[in-house]
C-alpha atoms as a PDB file:
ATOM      1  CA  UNK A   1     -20.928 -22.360  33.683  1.00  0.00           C
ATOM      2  CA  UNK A   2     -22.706 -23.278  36.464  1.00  0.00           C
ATOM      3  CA  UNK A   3     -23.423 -20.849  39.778  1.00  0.00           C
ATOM      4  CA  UNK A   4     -25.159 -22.011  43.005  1.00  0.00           C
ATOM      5  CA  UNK A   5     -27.718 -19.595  44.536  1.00  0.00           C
ATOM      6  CA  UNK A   6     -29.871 -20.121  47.908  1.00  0.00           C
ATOM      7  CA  UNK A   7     -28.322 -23.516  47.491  1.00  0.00           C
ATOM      8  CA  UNK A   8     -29.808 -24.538  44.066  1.00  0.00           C
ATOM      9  CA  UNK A   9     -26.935 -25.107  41.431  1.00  0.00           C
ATOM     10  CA  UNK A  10     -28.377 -23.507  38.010  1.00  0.00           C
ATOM     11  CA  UNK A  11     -26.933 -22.629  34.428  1.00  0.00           C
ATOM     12  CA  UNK A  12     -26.404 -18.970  34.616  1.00  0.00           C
ATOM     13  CA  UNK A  13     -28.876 -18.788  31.329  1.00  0.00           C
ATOM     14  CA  UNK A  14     -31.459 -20.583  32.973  1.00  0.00           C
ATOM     15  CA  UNK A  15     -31.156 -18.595  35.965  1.00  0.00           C
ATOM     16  CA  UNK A  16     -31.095 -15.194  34.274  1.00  0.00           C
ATOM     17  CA  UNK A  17     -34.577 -17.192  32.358  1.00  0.00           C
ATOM     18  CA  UNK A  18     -36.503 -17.516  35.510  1.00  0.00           C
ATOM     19  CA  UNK A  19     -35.697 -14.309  36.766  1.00  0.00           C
ATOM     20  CA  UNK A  20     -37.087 -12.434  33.577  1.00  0.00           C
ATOM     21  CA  UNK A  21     -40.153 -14.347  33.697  1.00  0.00           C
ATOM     22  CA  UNK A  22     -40.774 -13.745  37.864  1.00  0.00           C
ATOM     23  CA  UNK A  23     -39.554  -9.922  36.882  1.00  0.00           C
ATOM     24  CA  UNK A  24     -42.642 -10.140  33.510  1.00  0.00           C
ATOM     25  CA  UNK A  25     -45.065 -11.023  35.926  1.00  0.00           C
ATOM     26  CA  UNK A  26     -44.606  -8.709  38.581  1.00  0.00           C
ATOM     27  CA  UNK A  27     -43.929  -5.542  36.297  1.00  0.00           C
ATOM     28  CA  UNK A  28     -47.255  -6.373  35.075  1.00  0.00           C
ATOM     29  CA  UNK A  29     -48.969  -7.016  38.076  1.00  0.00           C
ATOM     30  CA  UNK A  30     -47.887  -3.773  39.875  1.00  0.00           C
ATOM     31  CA  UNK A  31     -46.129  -1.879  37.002  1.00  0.00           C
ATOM     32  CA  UNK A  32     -42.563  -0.414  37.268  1.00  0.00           C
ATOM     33  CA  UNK A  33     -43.342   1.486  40.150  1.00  0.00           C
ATOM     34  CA  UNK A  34     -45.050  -1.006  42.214  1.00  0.00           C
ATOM     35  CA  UNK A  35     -42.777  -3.730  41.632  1.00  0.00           C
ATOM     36  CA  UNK A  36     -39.562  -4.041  43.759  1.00  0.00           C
ATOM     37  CA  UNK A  37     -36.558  -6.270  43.428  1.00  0.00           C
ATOM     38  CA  UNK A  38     -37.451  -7.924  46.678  1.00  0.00           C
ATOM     39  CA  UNK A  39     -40.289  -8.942  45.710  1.00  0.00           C
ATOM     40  CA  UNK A  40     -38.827 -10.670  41.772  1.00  0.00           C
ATOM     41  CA  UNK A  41     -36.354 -11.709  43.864  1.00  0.00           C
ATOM     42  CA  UNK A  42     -38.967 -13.454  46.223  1.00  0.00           C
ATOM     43  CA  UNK A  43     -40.163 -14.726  43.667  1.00  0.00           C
ATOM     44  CA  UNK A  44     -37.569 -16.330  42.321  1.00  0.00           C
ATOM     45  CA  UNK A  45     -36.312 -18.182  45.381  1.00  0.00           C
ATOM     46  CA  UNK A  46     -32.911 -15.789  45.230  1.00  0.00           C
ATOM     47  CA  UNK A  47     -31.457 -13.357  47.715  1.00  0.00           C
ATOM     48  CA  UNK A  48     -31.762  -9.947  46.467  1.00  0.00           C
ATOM     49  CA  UNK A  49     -27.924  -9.760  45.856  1.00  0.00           C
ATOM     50  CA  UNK A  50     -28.021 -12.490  44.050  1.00  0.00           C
ATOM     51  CA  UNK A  51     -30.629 -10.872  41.772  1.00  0.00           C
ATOM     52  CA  UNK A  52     -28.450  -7.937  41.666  1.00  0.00           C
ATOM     53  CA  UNK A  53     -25.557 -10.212  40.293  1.00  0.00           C
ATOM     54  CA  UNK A  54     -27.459 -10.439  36.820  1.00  0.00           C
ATOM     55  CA  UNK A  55     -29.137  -7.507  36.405  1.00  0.00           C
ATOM     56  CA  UNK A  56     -27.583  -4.053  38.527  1.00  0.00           C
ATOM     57  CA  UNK A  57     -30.619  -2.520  39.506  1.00  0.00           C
ATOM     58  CA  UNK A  58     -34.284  -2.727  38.543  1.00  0.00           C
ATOM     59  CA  UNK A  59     -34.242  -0.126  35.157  1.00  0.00           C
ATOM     60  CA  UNK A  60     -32.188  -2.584  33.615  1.00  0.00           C
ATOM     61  CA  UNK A  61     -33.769  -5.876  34.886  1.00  0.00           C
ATOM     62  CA  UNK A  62     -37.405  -4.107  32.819  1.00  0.00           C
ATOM     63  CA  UNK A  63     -35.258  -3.331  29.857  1.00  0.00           C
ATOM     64  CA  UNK A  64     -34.130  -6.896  30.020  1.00  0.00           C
ATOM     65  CA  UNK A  65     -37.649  -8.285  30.270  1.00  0.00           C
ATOM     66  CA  UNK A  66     -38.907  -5.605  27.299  1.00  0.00           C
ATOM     67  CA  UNK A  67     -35.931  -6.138  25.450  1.00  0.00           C
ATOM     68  CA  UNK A  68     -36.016 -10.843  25.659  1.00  0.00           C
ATOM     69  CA  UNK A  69     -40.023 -10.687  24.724  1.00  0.00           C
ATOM     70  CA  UNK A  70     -40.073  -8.631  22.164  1.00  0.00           C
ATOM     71  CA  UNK A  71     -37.349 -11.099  20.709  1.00  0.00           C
ATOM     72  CA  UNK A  72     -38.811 -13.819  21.146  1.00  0.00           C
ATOM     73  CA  UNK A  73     -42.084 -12.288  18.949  1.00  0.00           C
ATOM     74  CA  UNK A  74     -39.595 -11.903  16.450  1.00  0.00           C
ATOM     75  CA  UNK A  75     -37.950 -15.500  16.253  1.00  0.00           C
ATOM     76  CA  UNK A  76     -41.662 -17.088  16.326  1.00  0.00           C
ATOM     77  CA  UNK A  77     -42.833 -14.724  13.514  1.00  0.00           C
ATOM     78  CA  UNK A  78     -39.582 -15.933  11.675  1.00  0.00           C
ATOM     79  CA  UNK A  79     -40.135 -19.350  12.176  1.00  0.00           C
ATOM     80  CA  UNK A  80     -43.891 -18.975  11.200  1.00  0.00           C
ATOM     81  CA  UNK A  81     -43.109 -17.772   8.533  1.00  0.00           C
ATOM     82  CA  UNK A  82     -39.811 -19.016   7.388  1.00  0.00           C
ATOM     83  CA  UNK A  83     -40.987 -19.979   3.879  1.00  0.00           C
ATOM     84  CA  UNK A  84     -43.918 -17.863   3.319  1.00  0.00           C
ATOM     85  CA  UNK A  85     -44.886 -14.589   1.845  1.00  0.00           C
ATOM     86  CA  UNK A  86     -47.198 -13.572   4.363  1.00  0.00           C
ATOM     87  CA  UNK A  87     -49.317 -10.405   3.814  1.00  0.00           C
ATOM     88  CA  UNK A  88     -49.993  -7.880   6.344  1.00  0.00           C
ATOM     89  CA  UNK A  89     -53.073  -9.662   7.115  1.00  0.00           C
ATOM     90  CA  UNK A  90     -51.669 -12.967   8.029  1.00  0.00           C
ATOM     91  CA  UNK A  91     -48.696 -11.278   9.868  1.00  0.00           C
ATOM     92  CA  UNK A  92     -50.639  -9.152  12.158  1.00  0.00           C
ATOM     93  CA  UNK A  93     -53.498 -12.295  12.735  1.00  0.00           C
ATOM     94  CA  UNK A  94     -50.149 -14.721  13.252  1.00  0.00           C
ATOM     95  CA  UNK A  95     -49.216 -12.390  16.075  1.00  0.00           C
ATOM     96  CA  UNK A  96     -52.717 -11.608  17.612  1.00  0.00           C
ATOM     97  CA  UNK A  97     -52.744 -15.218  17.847  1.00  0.00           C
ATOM     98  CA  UNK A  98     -49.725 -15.692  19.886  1.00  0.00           C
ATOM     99  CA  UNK A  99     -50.691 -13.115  22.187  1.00  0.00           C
ATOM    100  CA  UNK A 100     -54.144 -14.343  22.827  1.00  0.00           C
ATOM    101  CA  UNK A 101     -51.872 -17.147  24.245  1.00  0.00           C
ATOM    102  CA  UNK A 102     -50.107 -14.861  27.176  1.00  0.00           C
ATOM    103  CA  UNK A 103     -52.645 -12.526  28.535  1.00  0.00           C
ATOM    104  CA  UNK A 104     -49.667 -11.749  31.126  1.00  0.00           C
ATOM    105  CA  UNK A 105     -47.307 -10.234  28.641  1.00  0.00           C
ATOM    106  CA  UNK A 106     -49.611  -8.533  26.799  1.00  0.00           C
ATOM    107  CA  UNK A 107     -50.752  -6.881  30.085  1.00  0.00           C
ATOM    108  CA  UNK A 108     -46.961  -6.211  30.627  1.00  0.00           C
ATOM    109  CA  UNK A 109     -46.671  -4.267  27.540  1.00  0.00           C
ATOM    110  CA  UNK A 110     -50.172  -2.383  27.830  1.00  0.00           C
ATOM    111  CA  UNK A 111     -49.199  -0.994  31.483  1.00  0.00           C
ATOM    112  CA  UNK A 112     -45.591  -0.390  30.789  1.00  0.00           C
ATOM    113  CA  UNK A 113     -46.519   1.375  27.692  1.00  0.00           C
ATOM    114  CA  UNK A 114     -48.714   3.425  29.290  1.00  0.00           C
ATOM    115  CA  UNK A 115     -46.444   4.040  32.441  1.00  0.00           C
ATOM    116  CA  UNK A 116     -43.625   5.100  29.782  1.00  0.00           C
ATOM    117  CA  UNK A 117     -45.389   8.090  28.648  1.00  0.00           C
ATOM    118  CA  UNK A 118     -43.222   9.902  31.279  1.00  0.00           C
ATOM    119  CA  UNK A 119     -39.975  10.937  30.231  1.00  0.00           C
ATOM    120  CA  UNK A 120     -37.978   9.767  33.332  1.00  0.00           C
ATOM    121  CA  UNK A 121     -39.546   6.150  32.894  1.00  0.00           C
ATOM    122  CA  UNK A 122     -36.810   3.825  32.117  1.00  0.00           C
ATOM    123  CA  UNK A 123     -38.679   2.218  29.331  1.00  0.00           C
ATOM    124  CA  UNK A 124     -39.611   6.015  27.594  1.00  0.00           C
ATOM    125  CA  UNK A 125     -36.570   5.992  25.212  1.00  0.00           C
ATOM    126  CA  UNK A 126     -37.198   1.785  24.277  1.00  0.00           C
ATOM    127  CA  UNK A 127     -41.020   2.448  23.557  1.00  0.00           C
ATOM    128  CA  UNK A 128     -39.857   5.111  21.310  1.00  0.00           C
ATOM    129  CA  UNK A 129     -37.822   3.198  19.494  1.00  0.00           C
ATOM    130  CA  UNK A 130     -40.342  -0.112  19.446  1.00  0.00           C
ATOM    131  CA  UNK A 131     -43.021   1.920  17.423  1.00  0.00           C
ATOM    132  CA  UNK A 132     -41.440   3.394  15.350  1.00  0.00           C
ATOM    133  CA  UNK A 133     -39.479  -0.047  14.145  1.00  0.00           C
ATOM    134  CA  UNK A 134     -43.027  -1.740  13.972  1.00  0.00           C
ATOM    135  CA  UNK A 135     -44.543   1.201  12.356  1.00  0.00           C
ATOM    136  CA  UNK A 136     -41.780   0.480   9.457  1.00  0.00           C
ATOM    137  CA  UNK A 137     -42.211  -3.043   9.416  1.00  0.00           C
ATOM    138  CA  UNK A 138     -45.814  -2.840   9.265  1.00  0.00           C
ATOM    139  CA  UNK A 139     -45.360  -0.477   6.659  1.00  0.00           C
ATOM    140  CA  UNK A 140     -43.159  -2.388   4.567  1.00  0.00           C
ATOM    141  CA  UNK A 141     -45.764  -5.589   5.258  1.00  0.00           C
ATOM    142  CA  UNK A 142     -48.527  -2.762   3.201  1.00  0.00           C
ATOM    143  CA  UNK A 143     -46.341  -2.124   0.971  1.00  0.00           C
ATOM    144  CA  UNK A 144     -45.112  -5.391  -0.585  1.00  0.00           C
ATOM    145  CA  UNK A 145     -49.013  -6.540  -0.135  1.00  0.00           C
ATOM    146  CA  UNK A 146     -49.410  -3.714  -3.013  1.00  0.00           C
ATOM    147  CA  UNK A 147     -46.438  -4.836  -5.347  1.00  0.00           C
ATOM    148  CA  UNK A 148     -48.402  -8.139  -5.158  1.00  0.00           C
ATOM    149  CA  UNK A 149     -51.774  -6.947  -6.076  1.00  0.00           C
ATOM    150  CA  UNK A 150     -53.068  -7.289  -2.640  1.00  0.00           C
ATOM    151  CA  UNK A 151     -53.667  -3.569  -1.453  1.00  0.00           C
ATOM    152  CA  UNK A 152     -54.502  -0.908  -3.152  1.00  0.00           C
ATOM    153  CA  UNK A 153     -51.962   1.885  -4.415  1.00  0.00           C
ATOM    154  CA  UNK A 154     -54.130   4.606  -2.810  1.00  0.00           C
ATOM    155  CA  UNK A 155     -53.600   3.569   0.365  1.00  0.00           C
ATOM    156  CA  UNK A 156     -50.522   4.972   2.626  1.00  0.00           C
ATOM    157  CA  UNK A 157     -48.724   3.100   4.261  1.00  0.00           C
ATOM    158  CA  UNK A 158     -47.151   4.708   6.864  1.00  0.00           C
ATOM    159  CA  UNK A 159     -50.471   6.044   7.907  1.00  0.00           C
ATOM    160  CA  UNK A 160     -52.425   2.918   7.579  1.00  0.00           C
ATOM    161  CA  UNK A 161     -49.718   1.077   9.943  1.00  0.00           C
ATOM    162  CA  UNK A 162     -50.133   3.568  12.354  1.00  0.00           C
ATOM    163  CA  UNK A 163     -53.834   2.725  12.332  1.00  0.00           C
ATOM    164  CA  UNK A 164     -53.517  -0.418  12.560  1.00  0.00           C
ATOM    165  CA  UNK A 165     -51.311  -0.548  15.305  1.00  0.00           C
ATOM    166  CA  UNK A 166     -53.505   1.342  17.420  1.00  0.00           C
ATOM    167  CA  UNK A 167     -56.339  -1.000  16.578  1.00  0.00           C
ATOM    168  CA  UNK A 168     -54.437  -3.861  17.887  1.00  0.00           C
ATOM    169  CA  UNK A 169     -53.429  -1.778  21.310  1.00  0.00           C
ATOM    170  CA  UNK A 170     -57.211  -1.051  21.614  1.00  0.00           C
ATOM    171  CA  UNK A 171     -57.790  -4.210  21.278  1.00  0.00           C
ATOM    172  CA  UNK A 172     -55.819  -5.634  23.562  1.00  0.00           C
ATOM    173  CA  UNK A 173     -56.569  -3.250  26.096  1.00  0.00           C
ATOM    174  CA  UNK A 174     -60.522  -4.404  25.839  1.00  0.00           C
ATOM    175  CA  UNK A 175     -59.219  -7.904  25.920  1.00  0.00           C
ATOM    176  CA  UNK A 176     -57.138  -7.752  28.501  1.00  0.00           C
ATOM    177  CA  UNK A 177     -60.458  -6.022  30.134  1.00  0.00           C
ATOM    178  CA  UNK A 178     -63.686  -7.817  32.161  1.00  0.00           C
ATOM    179  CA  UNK A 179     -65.847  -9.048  30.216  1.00  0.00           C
ATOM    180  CA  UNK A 180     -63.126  -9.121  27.592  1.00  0.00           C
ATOM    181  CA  UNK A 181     -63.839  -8.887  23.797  1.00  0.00           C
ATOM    182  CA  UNK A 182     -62.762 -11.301  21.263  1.00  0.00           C
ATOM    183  CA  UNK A 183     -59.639  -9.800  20.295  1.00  0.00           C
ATOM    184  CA  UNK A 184     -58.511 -11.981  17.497  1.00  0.00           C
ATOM    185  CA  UNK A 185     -62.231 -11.714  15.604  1.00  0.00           C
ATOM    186  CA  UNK A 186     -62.507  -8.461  15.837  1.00  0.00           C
ATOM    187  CA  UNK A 187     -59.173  -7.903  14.347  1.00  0.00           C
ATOM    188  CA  UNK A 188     -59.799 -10.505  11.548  1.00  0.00           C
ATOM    189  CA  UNK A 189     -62.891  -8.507  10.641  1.00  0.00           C
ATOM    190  CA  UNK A 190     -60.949  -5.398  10.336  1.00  0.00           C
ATOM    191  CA  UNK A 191     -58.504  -6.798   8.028  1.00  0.00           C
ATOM    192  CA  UNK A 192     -60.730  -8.320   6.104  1.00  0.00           C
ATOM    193  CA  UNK A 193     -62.936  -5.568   5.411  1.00  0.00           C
ATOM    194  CA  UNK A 194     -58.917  -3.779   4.686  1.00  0.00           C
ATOM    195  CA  UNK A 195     -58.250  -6.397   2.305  1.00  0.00           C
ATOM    196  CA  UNK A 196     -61.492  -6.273   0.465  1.00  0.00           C
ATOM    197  CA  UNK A 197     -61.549  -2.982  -0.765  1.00  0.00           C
ATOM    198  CA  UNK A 198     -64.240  -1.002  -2.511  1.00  0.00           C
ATOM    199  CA  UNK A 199     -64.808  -3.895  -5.047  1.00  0.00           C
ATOM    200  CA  UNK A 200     -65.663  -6.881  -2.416  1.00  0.00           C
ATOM    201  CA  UNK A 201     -62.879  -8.824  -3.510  1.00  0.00           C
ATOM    202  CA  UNK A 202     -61.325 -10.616  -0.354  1.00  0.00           C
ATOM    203  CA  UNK A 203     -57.240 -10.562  -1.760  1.00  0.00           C
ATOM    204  CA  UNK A 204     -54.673 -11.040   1.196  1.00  0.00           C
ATOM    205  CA  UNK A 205     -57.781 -11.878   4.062  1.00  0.00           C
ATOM    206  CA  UNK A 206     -58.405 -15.377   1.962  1.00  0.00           C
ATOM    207  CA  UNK A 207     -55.078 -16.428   3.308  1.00  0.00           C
ATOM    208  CA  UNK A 208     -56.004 -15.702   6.845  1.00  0.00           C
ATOM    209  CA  UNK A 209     -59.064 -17.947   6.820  1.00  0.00           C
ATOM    210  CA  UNK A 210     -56.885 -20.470   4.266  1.00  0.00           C
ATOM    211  CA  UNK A 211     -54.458 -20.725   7.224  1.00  0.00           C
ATOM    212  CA  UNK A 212     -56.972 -21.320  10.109  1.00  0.00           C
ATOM    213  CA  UNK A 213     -58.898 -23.745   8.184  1.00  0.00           C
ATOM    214  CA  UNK A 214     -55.784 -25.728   7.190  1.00  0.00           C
END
């Protein structure tokens, strides 16, 4: 079904599309404070009501945003890795990767993270929630990596995800910084040295440089 806006006929998906990416870019411009639906709406070539016709009001238009990227991370890492047993290492490096492509949604997430700290923001409750579902599937990433011989036992691995999640939100922070570090390396390094373990031996890291070489 088709709808015609400011005199441009568009799918209704397609529409709703350009909308969340003009709405990305200006959350993470000017955060959710700074950004108003004027101005996504601007940017979209829409009247504001006709903004308003998709998304109510401008909570749910950044839940909407939050709520399409994140599955969209999900559907690549699926595809990636459709037929693969991918260890933590190679599941965390496939989606530094993909970020080092889209500087602007990683800045999205960093100031909208940081901006949902307060209770009242909209996104407080969704951030929440976001962690602690990668925390677990981080987690359960460290743990099959040990059923297959590629961790050690001693390690935890709630704890370790939570570690390495914040190393990859340093990270990006720095990255997203000027002169910005080389996010990707640095987190390859990590792992590896994760991977390696007391004895040297590389285990689950080989795949990562396996997979870049290929």
């Amino acid at each position: 079904m088709a709808e015609r806006i400011e005199g441009l006929r568009l799918p209704r998906t397609q529409r709703r599309q350009q909308i969340l990416a003009a709405a990305a870019q200006a959350f993470a411009e000017t955060g959710f404070h700074g950004t108003s639906l004027a101005d996504v709406a601007t940017r979209v070539g829409v009247s504001q009501p006709g903004l308003l016709h998709h998304y109510p009001n401008k909570q749910a238009l950044i839940l909407a945003v939050l709520e399409e990227r994140d599955e969209e991370d999900s559907r690549y890492l699926d595809e990636t890795f459709r037929e693969a047993d991918p260890s933590v290492v190679d599941w965390l490096m496939a989606l530094c990767e993909r970020n080092a492509q889209r500087p602007e949604l990683v800045r999205l997430f960093t100031v909208t993270a940081a901006e949902s700290l307060d209770p009242a923001h909209p996104a407080h409750e969704f951030f929440q929630v976001r962690y602690q579902r990668i925390r677990t599937m981080v987690a359960h990433r460290i743990r099959v990596d040990q059923d297959r011989g590629r961790l050690a036992r001693r390690v935890d691995p709630e704890g370790l995800a939570s570690e390495l999640m914040a190393l990859m939100d340093g990270l990006q922070l720095q990255w997203l910084m000027q002169p910005p570090v080389d996010m990707c390396g640095l987190l390859e390094t990590s792992l590896r040295r994760l991977a390696a373990g007391p004895d040297g031996q590389t285990g689950a890291a080989s795949q990562v440089g396996a997979r870049q070489d290929a």
